[in-house]
Protein backbone atom coordinates (compact mmCIF):
# COMPACT_ATOMS: atom_id res chain seq x y z
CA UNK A 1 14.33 -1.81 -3.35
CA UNK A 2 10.81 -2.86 -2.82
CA UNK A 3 7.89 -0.82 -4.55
CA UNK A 4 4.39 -0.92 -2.60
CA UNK A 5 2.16 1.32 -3.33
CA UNK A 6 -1.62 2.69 -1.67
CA UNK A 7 -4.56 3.23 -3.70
CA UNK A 8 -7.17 5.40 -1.31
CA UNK A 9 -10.60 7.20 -2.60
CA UNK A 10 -10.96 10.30 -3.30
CA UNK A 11 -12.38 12.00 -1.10
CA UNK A 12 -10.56 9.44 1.58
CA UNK A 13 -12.91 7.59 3.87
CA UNK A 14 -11.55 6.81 7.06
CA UNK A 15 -9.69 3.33 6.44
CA UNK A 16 -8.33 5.54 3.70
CA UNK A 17 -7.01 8.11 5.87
CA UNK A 18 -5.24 5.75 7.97
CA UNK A 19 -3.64 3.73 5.03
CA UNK A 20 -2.25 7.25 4.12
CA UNK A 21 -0.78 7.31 7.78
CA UNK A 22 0.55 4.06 7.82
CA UNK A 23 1.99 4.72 4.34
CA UNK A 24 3.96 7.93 5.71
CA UNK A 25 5.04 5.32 8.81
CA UNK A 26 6.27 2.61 6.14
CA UNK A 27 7.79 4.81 3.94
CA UNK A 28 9.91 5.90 7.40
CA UNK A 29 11.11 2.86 8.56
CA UNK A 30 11.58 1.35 5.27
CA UNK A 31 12.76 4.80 3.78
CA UNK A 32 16.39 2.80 2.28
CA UNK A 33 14.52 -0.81 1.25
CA UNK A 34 11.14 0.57 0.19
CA UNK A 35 9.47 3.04 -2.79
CA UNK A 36 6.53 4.07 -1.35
CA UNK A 37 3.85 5.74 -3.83
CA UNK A 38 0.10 7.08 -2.79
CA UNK A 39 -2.76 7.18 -5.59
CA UNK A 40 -5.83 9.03 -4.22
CA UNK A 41 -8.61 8.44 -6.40
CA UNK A 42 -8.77 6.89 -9.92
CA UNK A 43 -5.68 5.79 -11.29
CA UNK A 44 -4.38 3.38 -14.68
CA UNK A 45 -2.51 1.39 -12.38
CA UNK A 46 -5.89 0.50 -10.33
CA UNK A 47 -7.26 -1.46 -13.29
CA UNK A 48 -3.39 -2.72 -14.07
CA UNK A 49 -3.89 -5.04 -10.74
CA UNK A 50 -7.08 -5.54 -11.33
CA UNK A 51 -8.26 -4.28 -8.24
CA UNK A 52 -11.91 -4.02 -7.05
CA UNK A 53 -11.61 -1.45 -3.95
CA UNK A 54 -9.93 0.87 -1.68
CA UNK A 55 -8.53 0.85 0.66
CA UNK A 56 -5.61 -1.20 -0.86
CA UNK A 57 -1.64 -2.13 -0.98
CA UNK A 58 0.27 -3.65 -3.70
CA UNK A 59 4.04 -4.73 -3.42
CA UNK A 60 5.97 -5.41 -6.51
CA UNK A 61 3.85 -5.03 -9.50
CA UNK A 62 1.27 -7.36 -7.66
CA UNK A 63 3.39 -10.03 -5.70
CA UNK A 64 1.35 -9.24 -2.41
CA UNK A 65 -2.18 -7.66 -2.88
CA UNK A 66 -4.21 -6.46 -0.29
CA UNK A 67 -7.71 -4.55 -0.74
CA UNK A 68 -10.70 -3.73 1.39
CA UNK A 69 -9.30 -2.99 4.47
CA UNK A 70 -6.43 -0.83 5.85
CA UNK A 71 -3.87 -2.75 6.92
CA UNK A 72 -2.17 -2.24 10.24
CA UNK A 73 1.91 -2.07 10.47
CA UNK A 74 2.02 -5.62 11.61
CA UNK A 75 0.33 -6.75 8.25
CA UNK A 76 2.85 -4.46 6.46
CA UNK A 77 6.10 -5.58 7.77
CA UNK A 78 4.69 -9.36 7.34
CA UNK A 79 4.49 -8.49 3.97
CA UNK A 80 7.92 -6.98 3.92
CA UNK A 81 9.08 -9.73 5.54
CA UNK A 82 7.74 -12.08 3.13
CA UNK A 83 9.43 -10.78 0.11
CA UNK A 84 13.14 -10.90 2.40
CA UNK A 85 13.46 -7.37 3.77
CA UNK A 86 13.51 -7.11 7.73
């Protein structure tokens, strides 16, 4: 099972609120390969990636990182993809 998980702000701006969308639509379609888990706002597993802003993914403990922008589902399943789950 893959584990990706969305760090957001709190309050959410509005790249945030769609990451929490698309993280509802991933956790769907993925719902027997994939743990999906939402932070919203400051978290110890932030500074555990070391990352620098929101909105942001990470899949297994850091393999794939993305931050800054809110990925679309196309990014997402590339990523999935990428670590052998179609």
């Amino acid at each position: 099972m893959i584990k990706v998980e969305f760090f957001v702000a709190e309050p959410p701006c509005a790249g945030c609120v769609d990451l929490l969308r698309t993280a509802d639509e991933i956790a769907k379609k993925y719902a027997k390969k994939a743990q999906v888990i939402k932070h919203v706002g400051p978290c110890p597993e932030f500074e555990k990636y070391g990352l620098t802003m929101v909105p942001a993914a990470v899949f297994e403990e850091g393999r794939i990182m993305l931050m800054g922008v809110c990925p679309d589902m196309e990014t997402l399943t590339g990523c999935f993809l990428e670590l052998g789950v179609e």
